[in-house]
Protein backbone atom coordinates (compact mmCIF):
# COMPACT_ATOMS: atom_id res chain seq x y z
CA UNK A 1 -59.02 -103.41 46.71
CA UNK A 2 -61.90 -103.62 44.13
CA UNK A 3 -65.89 -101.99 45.21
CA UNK A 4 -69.51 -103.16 44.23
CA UNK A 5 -71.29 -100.29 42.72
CA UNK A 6 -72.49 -97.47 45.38
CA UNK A 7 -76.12 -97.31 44.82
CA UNK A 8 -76.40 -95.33 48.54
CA UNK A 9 -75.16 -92.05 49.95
CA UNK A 10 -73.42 -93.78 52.46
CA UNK A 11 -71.25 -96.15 50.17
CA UNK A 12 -70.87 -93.44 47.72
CA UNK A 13 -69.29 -91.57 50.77
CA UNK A 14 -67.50 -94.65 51.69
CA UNK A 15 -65.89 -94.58 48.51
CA UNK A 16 -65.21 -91.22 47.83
CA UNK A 17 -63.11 -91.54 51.53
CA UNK A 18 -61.26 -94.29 49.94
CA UNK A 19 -60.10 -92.58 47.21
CA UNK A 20 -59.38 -89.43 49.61
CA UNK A 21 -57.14 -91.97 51.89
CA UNK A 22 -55.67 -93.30 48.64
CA UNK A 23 -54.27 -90.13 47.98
CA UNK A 24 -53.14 -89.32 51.09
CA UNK A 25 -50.95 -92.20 51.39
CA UNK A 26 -49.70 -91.73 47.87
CA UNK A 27 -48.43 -88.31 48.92
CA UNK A 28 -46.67 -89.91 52.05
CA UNK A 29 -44.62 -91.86 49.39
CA UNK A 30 -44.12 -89.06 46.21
CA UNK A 31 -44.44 -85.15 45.93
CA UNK A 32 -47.66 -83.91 44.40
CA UNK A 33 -45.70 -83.26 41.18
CA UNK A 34 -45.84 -87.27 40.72
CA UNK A 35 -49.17 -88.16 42.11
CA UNK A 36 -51.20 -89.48 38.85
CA UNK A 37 -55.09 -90.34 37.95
CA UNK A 38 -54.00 -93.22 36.29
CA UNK A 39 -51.68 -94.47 39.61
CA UNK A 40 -54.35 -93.55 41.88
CA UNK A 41 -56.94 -95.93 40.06
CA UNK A 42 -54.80 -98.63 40.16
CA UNK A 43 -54.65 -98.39 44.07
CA UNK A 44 -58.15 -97.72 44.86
CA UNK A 45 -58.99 -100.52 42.76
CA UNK A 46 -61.22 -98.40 40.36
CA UNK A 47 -61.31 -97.50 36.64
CA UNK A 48 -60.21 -93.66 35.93
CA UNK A 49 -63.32 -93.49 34.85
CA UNK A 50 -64.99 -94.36 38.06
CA UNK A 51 -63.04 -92.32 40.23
CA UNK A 52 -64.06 -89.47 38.03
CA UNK A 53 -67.22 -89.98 39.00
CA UNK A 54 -66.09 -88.98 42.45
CA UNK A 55 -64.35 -86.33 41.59
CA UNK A 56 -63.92 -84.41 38.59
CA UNK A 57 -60.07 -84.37 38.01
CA UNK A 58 -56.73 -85.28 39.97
CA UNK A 59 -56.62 -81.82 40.74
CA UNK A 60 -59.79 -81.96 42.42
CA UNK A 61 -59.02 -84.64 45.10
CA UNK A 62 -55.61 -82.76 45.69
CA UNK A 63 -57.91 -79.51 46.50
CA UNK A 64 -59.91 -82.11 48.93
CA UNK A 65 -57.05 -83.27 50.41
CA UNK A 66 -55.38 -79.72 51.21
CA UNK A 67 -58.83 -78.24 52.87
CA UNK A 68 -58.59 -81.47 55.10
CA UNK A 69 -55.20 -81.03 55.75
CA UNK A 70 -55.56 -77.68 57.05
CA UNK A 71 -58.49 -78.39 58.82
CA UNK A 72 -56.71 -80.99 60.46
CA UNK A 73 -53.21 -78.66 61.39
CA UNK A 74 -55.55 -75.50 62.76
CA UNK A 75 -57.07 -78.10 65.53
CA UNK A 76 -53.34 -79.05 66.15
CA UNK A 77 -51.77 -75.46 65.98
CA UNK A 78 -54.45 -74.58 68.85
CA UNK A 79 -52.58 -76.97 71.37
CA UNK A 80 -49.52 -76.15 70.03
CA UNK A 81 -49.43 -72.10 70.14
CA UNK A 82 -51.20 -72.76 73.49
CA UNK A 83 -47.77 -74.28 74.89
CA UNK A 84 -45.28 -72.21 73.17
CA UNK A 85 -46.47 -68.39 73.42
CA UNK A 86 -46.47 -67.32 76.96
CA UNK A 87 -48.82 -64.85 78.09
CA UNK A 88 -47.92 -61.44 79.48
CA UNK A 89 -44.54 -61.45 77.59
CA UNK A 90 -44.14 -58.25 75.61
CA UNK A 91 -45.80 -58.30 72.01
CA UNK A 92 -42.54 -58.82 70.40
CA UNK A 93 -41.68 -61.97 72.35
CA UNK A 94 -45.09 -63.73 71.97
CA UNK A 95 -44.31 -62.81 68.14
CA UNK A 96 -41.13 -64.49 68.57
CA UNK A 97 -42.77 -67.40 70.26
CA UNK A 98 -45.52 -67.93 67.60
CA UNK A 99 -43.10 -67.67 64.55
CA UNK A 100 -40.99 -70.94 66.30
CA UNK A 101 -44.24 -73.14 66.90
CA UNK A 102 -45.23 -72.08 63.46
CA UNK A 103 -41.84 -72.96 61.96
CA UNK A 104 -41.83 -76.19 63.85
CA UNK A 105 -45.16 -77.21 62.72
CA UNK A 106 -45.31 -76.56 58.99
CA UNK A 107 -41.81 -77.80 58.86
CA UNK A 108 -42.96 -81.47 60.44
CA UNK A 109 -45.77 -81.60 57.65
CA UNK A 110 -44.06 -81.49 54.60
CA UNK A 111 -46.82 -83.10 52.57
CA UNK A 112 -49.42 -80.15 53.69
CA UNK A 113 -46.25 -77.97 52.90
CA UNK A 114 -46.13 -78.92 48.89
CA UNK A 115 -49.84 -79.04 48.55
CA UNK A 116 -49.59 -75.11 49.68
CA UNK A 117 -46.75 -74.90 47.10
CA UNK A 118 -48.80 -76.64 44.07
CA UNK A 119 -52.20 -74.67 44.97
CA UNK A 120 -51.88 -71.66 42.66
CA UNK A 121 -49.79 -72.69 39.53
CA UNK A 122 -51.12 -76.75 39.80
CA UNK A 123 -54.37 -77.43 41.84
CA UNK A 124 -56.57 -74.29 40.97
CA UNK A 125 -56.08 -75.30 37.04
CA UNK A 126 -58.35 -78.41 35.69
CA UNK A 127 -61.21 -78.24 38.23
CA UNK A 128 -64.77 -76.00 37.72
CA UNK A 129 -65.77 -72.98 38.64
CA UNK A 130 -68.02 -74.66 41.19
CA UNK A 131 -65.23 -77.47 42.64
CA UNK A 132 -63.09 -73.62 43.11
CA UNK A 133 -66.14 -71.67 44.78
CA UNK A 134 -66.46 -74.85 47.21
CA UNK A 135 -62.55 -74.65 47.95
CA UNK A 136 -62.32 -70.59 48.40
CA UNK A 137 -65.07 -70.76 50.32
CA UNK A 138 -63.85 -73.70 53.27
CA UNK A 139 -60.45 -71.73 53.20
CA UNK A 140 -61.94 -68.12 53.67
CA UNK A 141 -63.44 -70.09 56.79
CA UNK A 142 -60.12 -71.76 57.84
CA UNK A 143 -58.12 -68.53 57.38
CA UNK A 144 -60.52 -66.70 59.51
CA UNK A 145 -60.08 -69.17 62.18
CA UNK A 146 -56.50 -69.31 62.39
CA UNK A 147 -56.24 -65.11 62.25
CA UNK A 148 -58.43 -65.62 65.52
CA UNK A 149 -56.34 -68.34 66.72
CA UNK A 150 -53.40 -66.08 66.35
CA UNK A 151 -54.63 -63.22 67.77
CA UNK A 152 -55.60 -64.93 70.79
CA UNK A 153 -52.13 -64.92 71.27
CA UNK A 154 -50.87 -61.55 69.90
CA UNK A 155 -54.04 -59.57 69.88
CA UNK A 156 -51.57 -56.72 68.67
CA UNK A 157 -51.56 -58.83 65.18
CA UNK A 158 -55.44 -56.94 64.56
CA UNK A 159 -56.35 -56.71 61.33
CA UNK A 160 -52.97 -57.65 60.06
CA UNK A 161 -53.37 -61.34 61.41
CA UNK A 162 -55.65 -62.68 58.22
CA UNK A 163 -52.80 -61.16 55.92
CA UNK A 164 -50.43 -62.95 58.38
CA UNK A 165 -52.03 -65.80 57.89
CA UNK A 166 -52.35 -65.85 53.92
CA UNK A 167 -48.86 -65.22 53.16
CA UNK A 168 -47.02 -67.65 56.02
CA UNK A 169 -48.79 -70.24 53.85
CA UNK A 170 -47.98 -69.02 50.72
CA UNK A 171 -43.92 -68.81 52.46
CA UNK A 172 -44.65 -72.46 53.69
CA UNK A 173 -45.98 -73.84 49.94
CA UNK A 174 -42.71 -72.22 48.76
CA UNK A 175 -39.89 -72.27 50.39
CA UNK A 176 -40.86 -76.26 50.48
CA UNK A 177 -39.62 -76.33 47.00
CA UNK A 178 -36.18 -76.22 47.97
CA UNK A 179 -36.51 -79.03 50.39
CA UNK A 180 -34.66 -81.48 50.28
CA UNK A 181 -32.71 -80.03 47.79
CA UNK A 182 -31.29 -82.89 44.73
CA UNK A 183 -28.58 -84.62 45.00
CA UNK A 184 -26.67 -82.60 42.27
CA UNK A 185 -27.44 -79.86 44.90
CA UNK A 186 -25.62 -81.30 47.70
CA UNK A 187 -22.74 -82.49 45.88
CA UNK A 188 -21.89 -79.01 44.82
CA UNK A 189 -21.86 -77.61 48.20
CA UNK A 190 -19.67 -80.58 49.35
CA UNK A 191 -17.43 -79.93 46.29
CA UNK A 192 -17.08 -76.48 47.26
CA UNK A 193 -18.85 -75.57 50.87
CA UNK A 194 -18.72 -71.97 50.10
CA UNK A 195 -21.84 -72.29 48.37
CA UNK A 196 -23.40 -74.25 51.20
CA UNK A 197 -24.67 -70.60 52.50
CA UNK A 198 -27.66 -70.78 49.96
CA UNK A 199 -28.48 -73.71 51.63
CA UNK A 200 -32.05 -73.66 52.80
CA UNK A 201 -33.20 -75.51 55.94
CA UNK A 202 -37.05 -75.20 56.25
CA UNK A 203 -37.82 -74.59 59.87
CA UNK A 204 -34.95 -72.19 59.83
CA UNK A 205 -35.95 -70.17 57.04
CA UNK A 206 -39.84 -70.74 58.08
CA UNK A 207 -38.58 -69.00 60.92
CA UNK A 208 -37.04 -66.05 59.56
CA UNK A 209 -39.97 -65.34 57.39
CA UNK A 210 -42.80 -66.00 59.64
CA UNK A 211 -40.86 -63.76 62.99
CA UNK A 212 -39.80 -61.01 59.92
CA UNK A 213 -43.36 -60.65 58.90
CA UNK A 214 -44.75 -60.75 62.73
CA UNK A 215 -42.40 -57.86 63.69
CA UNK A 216 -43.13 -55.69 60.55
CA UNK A 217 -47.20 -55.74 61.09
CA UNK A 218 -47.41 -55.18 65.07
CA UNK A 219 -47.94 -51.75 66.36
CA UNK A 220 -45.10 -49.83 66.23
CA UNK A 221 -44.80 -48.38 70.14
């Protein structure tokens, strides 16, 4: 893919989508760990030095990509909490409920998963103080909107749900780390299955977390 020079807003948005898709199917092939300037030029059909004129580091399309990402799982989560938490079951049930969607949902995005896991230590480091204040901003926003979403559900949550909220994704970003765990991982529990009890499947330990967490912040009766 090679591009003309954008001389409007409209192509420069073009291209800065581009690059944005780029990434995204980059990350459908590699972790985040692996996903390079240098590679991503090549596939967008730019110079580095172009696509830096899009954005201002690797880091900050990564940023880009996890506010769309979670923009695009909170319209998703809606339906889903909709079908899975039924109303007038007692507060701990609904809790119950909401921690399995949950589970289930972060667990069948794994890419949104690592770019949780890579925010604070990777994607938060070689980007401005302005490209961060953009970021912080569109996630207070998001995080605001899934408390809501979740309290539509278990309005016992209150003001617990926004720390909820913050810390299931934080539990998502990493407890992804461990999955799927190296091969030199899983030939050590099949050389001696003893050890396979350390063995972490995500939704199952998404699970644990997210319904351990729901029961400790609702209302004790």
């Amino acid at each position: 893919m090679t591009f003309q020079r954008a001389r409007s807003e409209e192509q420069r948005e073009i291209r800065r989508r581009a690059i944005l898709d780029t990434a995204a199917a980059m990350l459908d092939e590699m972790p985040v760990a692996e996903v390079s300037l240098n590679e991503l030029s090549r596939r967008v059909g730019l110079a580095k030095s172009n696509v830096l004129r899009y954005f201002e580091s690797r880091e900050a399309v990564l940023l880009e990509l996890l506010d769309d990402f979670l923009g695009s799982w909170l319209a998703e989560l809606a339906d889903e909490l909709a079908a899975g938490v039924r109303a007038g079951e007692a507060p701990e049930v609904r809790a119950a409920q909401m921690a399995e969607v949950l589970s289930g949902s972060l667990a069948a995005r794994p890419v949104l998963c690592d770019l949780f896991g890579a925010q604070g230590g990777v994607l938060e480091h070689n980007v401005s103080v302005e490209v961060i204040k953009r970021y912080k901003r569109s996630s207070l926003a998001k995080l605001t909107a899934m408390s809501e979403l979740l309290r539509r559900h278990v309005p016992e949550l209150g003001e617990s749900a926004q720390t909820f909220c913050l810390m299931s994704l934080i539990s998502a970003g990493a407890l992804s780390a461990y999955v799927p765990p190296p091969p030199s991982l899983l030939a050590a529990y099949a050389d001696e299955p003893a050890l396979g009890v350390l063995h972490l499947e995500l939704r199952g330990a998404l699970r644990i977390s997210f319904t351990s967490a729901l029961l400790g912040v609702l209302p004790r009766p």
